[in-house]
C-alpha atoms as a PDB file:
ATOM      1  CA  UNK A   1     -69.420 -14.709  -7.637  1.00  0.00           C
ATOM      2  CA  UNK A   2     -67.676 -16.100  -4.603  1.00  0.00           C
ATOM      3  CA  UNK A   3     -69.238 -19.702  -4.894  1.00  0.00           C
ATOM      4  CA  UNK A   4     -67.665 -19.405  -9.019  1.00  0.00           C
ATOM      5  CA  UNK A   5     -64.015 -18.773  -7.850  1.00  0.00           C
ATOM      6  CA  UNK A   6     -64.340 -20.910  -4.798  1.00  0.00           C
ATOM      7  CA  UNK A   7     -65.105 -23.464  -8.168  1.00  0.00           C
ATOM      8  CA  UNK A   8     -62.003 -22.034  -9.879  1.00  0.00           C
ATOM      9  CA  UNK A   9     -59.890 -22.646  -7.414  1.00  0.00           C
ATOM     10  CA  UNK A  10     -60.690 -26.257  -6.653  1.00  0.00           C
ATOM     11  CA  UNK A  11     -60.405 -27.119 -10.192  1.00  0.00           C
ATOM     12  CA  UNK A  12     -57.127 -25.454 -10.688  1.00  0.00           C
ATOM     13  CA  UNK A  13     -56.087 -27.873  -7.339  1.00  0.00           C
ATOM     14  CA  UNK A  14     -57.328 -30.789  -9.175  1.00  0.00           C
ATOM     15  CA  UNK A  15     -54.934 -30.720 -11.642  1.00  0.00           C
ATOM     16  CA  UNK A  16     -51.867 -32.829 -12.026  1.00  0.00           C
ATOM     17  CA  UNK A  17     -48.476 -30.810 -10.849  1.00  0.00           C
ATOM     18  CA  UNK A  18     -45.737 -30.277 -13.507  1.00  0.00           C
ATOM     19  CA  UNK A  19     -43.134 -29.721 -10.751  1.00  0.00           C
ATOM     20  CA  UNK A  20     -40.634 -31.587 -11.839  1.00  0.00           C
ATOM     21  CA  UNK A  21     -42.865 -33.819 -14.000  1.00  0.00           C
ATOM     22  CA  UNK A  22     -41.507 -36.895 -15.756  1.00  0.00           C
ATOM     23  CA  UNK A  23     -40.250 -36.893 -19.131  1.00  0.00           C
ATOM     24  CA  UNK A  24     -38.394 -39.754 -20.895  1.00  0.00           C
ATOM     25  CA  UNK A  25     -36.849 -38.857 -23.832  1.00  0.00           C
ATOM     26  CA  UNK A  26     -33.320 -39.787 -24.939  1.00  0.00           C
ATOM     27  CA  UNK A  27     -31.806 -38.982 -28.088  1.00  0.00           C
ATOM     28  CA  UNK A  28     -28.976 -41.208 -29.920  1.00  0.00           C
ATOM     29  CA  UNK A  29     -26.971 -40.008 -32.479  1.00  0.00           C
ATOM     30  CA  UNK A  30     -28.210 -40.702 -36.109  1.00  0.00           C
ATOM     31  CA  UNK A  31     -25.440 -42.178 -37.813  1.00  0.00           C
ATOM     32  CA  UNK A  32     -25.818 -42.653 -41.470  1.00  0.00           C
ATOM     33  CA  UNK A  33     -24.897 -39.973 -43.895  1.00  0.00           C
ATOM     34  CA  UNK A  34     -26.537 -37.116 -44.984  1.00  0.00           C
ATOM     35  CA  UNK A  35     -27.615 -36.326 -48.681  1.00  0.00           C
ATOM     36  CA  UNK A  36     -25.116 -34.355 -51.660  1.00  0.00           C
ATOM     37  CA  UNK A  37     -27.919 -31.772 -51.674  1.00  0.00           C
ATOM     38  CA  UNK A  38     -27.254 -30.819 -48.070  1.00  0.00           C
ATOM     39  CA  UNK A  39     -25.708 -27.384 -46.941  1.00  0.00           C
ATOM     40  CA  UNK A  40     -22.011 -27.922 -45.394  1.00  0.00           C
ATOM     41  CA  UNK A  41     -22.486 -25.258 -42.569  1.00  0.00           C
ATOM     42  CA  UNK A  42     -23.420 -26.016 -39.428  1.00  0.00           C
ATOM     43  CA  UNK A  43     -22.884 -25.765 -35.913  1.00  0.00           C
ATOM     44  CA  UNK A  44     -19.762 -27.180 -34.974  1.00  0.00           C
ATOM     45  CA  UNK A  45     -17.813 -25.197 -33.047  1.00  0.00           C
ATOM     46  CA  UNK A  46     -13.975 -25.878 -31.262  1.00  0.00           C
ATOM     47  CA  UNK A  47     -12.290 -22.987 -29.080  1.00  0.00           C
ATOM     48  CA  UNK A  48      -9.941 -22.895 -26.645  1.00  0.00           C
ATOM     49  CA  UNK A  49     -12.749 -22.929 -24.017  1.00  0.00           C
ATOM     50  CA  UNK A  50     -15.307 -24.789 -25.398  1.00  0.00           C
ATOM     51  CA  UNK A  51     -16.691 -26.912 -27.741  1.00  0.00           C
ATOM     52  CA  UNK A  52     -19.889 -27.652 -29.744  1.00  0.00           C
ATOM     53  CA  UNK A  53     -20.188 -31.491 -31.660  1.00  0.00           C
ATOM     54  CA  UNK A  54     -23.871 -30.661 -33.169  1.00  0.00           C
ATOM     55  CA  UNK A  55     -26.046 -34.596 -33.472  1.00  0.00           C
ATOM     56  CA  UNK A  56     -26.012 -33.957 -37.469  1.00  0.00           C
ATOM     57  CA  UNK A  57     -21.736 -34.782 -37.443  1.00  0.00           C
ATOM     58  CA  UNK A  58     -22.039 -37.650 -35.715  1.00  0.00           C
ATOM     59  CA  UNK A  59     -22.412 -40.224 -39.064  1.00  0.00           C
ATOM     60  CA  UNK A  60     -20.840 -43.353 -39.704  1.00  0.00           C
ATOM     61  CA  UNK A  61     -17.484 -42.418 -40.844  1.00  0.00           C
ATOM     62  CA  UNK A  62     -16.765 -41.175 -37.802  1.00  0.00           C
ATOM     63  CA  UNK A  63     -16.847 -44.063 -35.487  1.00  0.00           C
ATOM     64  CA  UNK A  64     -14.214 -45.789 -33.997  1.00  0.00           C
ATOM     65  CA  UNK A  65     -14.341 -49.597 -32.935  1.00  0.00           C
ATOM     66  CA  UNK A  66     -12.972 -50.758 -29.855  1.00  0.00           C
ATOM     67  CA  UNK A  67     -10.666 -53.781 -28.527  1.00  0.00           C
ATOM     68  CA  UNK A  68     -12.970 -56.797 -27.081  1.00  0.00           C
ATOM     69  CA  UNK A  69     -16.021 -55.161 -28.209  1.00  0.00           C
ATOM     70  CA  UNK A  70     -18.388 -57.092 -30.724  1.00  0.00           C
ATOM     71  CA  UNK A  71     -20.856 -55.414 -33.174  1.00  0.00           C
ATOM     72  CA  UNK A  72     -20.225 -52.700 -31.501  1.00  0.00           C
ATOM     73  CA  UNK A  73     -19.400 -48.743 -32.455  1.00  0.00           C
ATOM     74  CA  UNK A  74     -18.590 -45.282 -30.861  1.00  0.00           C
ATOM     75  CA  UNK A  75     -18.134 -42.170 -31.116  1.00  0.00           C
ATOM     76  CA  UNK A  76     -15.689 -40.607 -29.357  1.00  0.00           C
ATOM     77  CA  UNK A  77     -16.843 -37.075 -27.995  1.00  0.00           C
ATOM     78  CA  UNK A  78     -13.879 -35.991 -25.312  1.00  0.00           C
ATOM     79  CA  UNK A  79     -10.871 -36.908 -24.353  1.00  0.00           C
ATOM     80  CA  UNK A  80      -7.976 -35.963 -22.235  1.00  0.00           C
ATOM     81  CA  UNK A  81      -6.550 -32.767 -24.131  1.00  0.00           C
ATOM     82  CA  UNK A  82      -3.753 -30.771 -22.278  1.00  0.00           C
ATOM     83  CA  UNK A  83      -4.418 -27.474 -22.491  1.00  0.00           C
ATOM     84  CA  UNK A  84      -8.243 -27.902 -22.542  1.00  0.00           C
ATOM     85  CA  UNK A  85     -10.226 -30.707 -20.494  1.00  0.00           C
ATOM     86  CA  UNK A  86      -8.110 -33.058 -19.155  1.00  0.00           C
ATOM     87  CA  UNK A  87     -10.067 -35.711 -16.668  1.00  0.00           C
ATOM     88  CA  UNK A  88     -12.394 -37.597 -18.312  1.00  0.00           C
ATOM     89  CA  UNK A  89     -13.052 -39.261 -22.372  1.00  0.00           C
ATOM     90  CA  UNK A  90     -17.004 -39.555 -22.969  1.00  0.00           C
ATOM     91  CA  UNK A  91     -18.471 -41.851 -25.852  1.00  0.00           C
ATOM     92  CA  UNK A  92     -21.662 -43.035 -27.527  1.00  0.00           C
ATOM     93  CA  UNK A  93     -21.522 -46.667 -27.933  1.00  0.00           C
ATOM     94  CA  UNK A  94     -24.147 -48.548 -30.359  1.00  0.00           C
ATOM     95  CA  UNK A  95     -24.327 -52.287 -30.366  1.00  0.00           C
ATOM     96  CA  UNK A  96     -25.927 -53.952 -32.622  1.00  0.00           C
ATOM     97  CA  UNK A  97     -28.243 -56.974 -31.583  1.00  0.00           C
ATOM     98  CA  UNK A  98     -26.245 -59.423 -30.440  1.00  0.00           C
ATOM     99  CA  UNK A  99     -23.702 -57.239 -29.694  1.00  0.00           C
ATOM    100  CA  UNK A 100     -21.075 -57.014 -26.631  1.00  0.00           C
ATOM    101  CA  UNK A 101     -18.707 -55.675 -24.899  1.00  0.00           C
ATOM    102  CA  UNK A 102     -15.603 -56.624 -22.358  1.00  0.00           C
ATOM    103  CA  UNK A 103     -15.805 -53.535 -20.315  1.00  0.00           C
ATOM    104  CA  UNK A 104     -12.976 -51.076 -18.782  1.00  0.00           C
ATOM    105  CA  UNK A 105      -9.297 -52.201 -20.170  1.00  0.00           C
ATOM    106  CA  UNK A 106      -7.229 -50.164 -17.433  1.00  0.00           C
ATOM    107  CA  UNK A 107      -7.981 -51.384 -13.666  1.00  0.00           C
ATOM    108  CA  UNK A 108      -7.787 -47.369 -12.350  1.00  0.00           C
ATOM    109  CA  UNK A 109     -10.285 -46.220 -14.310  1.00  0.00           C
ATOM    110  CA  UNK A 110     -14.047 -45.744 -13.538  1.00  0.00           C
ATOM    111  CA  UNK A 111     -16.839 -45.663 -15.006  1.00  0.00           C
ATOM    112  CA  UNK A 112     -20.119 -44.521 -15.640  1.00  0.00           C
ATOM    113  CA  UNK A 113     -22.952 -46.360 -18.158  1.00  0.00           C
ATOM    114  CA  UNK A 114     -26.594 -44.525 -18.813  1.00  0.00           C
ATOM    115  CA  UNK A 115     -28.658 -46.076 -21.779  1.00  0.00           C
ATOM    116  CA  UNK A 116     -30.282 -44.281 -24.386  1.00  0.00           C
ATOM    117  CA  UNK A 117     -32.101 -46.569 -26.833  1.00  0.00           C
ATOM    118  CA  UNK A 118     -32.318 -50.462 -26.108  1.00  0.00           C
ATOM    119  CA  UNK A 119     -31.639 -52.589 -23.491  1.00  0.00           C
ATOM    120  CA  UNK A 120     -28.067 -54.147 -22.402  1.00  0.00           C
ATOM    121  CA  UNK A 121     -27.568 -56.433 -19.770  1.00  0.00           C
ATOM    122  CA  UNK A 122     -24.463 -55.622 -17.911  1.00  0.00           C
ATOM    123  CA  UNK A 123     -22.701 -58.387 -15.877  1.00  0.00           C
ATOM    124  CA  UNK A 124     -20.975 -57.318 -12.712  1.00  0.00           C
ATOM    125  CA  UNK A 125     -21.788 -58.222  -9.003  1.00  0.00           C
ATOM    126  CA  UNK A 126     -24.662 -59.931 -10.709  1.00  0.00           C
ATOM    127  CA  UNK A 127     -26.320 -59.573 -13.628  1.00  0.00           C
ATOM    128  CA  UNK A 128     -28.161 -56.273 -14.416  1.00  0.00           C
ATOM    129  CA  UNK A 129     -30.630 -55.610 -16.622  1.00  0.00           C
ATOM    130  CA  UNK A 130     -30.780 -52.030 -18.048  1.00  0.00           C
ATOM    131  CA  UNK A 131     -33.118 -50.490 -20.377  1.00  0.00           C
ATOM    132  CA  UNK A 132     -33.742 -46.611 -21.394  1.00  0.00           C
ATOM    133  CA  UNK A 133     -33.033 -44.401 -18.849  1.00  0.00           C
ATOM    134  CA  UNK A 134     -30.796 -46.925 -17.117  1.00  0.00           C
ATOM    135  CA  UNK A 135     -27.922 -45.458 -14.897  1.00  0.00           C
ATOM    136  CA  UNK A 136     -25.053 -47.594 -13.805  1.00  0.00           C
ATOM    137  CA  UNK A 137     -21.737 -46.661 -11.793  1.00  0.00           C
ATOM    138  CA  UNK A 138     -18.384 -49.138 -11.978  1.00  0.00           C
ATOM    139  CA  UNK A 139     -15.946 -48.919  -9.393  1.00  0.00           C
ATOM    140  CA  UNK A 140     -12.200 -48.762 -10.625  1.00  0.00           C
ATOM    141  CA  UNK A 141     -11.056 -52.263 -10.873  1.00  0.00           C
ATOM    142  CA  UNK A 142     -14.339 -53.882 -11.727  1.00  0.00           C
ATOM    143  CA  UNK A 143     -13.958 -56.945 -14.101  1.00  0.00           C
ATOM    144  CA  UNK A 144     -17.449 -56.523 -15.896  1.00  0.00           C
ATOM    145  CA  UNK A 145     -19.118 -57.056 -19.267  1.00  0.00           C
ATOM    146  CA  UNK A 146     -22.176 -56.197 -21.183  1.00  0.00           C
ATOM    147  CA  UNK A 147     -24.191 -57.293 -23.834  1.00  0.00           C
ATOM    148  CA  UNK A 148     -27.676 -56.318 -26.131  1.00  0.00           C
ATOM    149  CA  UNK A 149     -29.768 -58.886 -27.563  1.00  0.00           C
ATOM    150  CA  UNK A 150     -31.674 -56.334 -29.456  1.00  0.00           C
ATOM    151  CA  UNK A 151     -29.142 -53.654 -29.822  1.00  0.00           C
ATOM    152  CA  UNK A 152     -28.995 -50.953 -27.711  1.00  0.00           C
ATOM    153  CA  UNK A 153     -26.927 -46.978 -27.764  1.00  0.00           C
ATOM    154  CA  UNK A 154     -25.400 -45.699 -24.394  1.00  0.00           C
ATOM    155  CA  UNK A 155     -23.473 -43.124 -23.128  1.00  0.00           C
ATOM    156  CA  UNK A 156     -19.903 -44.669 -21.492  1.00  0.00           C
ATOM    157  CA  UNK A 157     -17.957 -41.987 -19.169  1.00  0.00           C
ATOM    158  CA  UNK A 158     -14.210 -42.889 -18.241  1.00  0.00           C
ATOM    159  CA  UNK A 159     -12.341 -41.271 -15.855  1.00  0.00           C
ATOM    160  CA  UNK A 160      -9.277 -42.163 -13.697  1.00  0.00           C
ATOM    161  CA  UNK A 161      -9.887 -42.561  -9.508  1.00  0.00           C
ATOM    162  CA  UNK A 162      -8.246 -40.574  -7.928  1.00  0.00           C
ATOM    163  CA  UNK A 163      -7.462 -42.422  -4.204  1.00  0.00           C
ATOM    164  CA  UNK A 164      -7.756 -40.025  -1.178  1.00  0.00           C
ATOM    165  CA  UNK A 165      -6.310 -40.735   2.061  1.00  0.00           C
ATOM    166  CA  UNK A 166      -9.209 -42.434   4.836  1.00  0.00           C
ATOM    167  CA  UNK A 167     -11.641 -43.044   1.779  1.00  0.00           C
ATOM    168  CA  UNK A 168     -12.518 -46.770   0.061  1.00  0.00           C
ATOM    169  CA  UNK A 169     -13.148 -46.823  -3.210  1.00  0.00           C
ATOM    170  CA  UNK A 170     -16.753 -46.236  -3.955  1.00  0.00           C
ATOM    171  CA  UNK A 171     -19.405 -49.154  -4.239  1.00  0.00           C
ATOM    172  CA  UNK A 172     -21.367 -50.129  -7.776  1.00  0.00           C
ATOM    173  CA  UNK A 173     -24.661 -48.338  -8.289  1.00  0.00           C
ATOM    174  CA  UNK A 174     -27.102 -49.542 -10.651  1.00  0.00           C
ATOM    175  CA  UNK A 175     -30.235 -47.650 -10.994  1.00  0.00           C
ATOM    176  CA  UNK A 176     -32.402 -45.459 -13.351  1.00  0.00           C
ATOM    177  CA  UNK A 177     -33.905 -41.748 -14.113  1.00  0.00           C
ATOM    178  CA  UNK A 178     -37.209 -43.451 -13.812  1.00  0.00           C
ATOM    179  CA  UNK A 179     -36.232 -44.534  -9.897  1.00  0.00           C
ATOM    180  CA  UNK A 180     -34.339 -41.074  -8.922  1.00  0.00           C
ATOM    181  CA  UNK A 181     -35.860 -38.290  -7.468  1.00  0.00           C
ATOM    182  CA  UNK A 182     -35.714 -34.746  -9.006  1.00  0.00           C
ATOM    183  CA  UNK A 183     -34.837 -32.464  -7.192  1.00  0.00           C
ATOM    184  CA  UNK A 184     -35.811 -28.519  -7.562  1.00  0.00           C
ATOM    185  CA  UNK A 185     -32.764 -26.239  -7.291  1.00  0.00           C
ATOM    186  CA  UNK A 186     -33.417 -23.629  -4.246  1.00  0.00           C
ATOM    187  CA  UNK A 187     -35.267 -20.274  -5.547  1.00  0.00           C
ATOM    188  CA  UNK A 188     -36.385 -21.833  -8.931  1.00  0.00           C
ATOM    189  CA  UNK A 189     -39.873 -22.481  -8.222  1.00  0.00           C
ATOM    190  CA  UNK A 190     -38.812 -25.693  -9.095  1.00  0.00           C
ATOM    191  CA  UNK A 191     -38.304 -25.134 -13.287  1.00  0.00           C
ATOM    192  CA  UNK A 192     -35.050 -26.447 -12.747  1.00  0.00           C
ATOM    193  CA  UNK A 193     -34.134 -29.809 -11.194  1.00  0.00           C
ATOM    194  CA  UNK A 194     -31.009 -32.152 -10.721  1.00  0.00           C
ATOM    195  CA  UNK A 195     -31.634 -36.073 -10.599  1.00  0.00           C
ATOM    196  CA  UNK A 196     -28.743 -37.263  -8.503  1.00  0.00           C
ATOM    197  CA  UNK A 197     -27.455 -40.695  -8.845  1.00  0.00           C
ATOM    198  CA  UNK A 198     -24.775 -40.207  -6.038  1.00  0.00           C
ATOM    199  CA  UNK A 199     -24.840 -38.544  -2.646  1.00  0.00           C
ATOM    200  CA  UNK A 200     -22.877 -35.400  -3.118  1.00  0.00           C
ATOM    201  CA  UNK A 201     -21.482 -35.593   0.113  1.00  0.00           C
ATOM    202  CA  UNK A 202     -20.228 -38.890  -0.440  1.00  0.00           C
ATOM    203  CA  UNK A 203     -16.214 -37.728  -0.608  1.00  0.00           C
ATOM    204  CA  UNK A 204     -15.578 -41.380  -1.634  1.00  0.00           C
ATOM    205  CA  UNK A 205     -16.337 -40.289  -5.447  1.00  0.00           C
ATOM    206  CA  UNK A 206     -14.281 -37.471  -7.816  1.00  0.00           C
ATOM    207  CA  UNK A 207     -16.393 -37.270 -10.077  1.00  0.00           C
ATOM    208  CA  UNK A 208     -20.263 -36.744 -10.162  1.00  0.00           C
ATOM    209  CA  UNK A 209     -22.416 -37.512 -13.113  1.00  0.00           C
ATOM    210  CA  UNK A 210     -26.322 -36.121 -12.710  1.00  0.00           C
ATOM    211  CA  UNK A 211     -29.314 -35.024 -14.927  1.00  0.00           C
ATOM    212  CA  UNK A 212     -30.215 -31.780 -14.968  1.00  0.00           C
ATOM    213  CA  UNK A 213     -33.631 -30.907 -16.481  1.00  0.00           C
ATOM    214  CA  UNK A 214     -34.986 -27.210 -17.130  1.00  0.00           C
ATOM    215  CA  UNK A 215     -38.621 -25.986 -17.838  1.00  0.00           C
ATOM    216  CA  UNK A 216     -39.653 -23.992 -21.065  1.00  0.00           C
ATOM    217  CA  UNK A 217     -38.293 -20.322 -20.612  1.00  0.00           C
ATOM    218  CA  UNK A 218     -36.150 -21.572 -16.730  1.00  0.00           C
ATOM    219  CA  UNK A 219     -32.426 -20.688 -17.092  1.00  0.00           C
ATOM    220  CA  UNK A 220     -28.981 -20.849 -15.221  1.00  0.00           C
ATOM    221  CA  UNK A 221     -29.432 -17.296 -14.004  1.00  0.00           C
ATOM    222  CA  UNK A 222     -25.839 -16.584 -13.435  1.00  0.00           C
ATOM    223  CA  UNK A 223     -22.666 -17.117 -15.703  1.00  0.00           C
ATOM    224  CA  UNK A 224     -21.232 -20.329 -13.777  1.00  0.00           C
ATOM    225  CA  UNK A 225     -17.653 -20.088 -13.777  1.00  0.00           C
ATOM    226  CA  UNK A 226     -15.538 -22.633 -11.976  1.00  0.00           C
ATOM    227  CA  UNK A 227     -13.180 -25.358 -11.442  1.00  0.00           C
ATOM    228  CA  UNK A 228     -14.731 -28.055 -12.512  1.00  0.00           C
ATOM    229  CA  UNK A 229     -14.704 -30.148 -16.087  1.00  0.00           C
ATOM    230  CA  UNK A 230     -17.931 -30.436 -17.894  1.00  0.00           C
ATOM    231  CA  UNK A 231     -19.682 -32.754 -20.462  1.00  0.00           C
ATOM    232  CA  UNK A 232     -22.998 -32.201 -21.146  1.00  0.00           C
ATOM    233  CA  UNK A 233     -24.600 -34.688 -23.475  1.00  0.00           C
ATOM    234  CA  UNK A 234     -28.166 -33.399 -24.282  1.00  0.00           C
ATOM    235  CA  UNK A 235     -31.201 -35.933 -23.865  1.00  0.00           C
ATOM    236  CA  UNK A 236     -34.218 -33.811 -24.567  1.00  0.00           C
ATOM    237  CA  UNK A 237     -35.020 -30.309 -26.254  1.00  0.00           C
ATOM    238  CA  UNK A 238     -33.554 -27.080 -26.806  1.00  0.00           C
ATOM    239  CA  UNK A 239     -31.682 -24.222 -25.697  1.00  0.00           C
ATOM    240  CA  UNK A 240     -29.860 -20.820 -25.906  1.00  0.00           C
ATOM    241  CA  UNK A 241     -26.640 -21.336 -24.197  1.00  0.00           C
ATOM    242  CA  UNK A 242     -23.703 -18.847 -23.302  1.00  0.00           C
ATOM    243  CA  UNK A 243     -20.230 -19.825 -23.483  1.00  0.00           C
ATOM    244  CA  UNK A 244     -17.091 -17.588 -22.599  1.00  0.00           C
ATOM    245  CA  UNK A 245     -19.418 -14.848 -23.839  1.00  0.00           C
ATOM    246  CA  UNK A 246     -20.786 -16.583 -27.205  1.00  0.00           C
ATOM    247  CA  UNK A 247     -24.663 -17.303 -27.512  1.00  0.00           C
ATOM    248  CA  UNK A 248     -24.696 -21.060 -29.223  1.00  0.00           C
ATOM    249  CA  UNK A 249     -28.020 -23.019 -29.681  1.00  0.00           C
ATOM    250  CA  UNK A 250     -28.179 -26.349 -28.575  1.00  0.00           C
ATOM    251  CA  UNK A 251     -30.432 -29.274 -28.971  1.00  0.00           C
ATOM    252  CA  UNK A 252     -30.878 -33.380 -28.030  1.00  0.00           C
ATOM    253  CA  UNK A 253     -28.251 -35.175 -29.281  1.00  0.00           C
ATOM    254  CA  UNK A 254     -25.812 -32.265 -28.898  1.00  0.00           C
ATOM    255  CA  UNK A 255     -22.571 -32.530 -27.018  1.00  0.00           C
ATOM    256  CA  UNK A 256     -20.673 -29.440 -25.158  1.00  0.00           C
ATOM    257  CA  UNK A 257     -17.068 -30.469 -23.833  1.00  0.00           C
ATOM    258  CA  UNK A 258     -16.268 -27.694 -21.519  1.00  0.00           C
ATOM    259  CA  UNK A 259     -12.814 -27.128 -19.980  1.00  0.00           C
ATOM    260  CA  UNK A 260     -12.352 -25.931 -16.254  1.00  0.00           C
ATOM    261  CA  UNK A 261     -13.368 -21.904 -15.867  1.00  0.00           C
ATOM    262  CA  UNK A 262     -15.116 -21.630 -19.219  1.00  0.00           C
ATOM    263  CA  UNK A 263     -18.364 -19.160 -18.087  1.00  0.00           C
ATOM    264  CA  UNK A 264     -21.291 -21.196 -18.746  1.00  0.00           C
ATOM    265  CA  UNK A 265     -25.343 -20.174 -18.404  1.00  0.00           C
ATOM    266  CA  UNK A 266     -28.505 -20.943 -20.546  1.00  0.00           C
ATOM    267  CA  UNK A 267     -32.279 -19.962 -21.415  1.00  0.00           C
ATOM    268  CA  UNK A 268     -34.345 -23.686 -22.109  1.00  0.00           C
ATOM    269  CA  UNK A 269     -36.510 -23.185 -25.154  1.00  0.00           C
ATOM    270  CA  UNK A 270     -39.642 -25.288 -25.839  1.00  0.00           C
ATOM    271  CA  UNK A 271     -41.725 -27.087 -26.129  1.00  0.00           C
ATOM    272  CA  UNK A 272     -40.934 -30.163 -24.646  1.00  0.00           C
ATOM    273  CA  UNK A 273     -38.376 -29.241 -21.169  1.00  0.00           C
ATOM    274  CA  UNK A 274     -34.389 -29.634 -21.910  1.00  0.00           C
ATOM    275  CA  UNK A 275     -32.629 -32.327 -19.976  1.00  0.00           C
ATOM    276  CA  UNK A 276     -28.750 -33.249 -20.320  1.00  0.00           C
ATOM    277  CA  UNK A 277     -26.677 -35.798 -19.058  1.00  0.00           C
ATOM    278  CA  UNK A 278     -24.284 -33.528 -17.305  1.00  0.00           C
ATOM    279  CA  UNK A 279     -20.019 -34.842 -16.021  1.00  0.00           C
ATOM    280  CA  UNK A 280     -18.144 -32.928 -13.708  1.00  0.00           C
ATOM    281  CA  UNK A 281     -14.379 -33.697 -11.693  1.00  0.00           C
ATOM    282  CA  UNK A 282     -15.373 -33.398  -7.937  1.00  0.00           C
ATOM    283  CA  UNK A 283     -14.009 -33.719  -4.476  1.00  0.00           C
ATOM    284  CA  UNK A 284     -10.377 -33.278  -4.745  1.00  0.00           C
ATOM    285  CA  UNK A 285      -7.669 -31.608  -4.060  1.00  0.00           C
ATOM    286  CA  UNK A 286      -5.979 -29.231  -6.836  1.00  0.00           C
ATOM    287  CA  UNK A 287      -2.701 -31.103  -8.554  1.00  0.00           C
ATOM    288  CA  UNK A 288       0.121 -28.837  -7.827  1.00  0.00           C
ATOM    289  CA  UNK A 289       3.495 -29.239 -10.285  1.00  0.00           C
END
């Protein structure tokens, strides 16, 4: 008997972790149109708290084109809205092949690029090529450009430095999920994890944009409720979320636009784990009138 679970044991050692194991899965919105014979109720969802754009609204007649950008559309999920969230806008872009792009239009603004479907090859300090999974940060005041040769979909954050007093301006980073670390949050027996493109200390940047990626069944096991600005694009899977007290389900492709204070927590569903591209304003001091 004790030679049989001495067997047990080393077999059950042998076998491949899923702490934090890799997925890489990145949903795009669908575009197109859907059918006469489909039902007109849905998930959208707009308070003054919160909001809910659901993957099955964002279709073609709903995109916007943009000013030196070729073959290219977007769709415009958040903007600055007084009254609600007011730091950052957050888009899909989708190039076609062959299509381009001139980059930021207003020197103070930064950015941040992460590539769902495709490849693009940005141009900026160098030339960077940057396929699924693909994270890049732009300094305010970068002259740069991009374009796909086969067409490509990524997620473009926008938000306005803010200059602090004894801090630069923060330096380009080009990197990927597939490079970064995950790393477990403390007392989660690591079913939750945060990939973190930027040192969190580093007071040089107001704004911090990170993946956060929760195992089947994990949750946010407190109703987070706080300062900062959140957009939470959703890569991968599906989940139960609570928001200023109403249960919503979410899955990939999914946008939430939260403003600051809005009570926040979620249960991850199955079966694959849920992962979203998650914005929040950082490091600053308050703006007083």
């Amino acid at each position: 008997m004790l030679l049989a679970r001495r067997a047990v044991v080393r077999a059950a050692q042998a076998l491949p972790s899923r702490q934090c194991a890799r997925t890489l899965a990145y949903a795009a919105p669908p575009g197109g149109l859907p059918p006469q014979t489909d039902l007109l109720t849905g998930r959208s969802k707009f308070t003054d708290a919160y909001a809910v754009i659901p993957r099955g609204v964002l279709r073609d007649i709903v995109t916007s084109p943009l000013p030196g950008w070729n073959k290219a559309r977007s769709w415009v999920l958040a903007r600055p809205l007084s009254g609600f969230a007011e730091t950052f806008s957050q888009y899909v872009v989708e190039l076609e092949p062959g299509g381009s792009g001139d980059g930021e239009p207003d020197e103070g603004v930064q950015g941040v690029l992460f590539v769902l479907k495709g490849s693009i090859t940005l141009n900026h300090e160098g030339t960077h090529e940057m396929r699924e999974g693909g994270f890049a940060y732009i300094p305010p005041g970068a002259q740069w450009n991009l374009r796909s040769d086969d067409g490509a979909s990524f997620v473009w954050i926008r938000k306005r430095y803010e200059p602090a007093p004894g801090l630069d301006k923060p330096d380009m980073i080009v990197t990927s999920d597939q490079e970064t670390e995950r790393q477990p949050m403390p007392d989660t027996n690591d079913s939750w994890c945060t990939t973190r493109f930027v040192d969190p200390l580093d007071l040089r940047h107001d704004m911090h944009v990170t993946l956060v990626t929760f195992k089947p069944g994990a949750c946010i096991p407190f109703e987070e409720t706080h300062v900062m600005e959140h957009g939470l694009y959703i890569l991968e899977g599906k989940a139960v979320y609570n928001l200023n007290q109403d249960w919503v389900e979410v899955e990939a492709g999914d946008f939430l636009w939260l403003r600051a204070f809005c009570p926040q927590a979620c249960y991850a569903g199955g079966p694959s784990d849920f992962r979203y591209l998650l914005y929040k304003d950082v490091n600053r001091h308050m703006r007083l009138p």
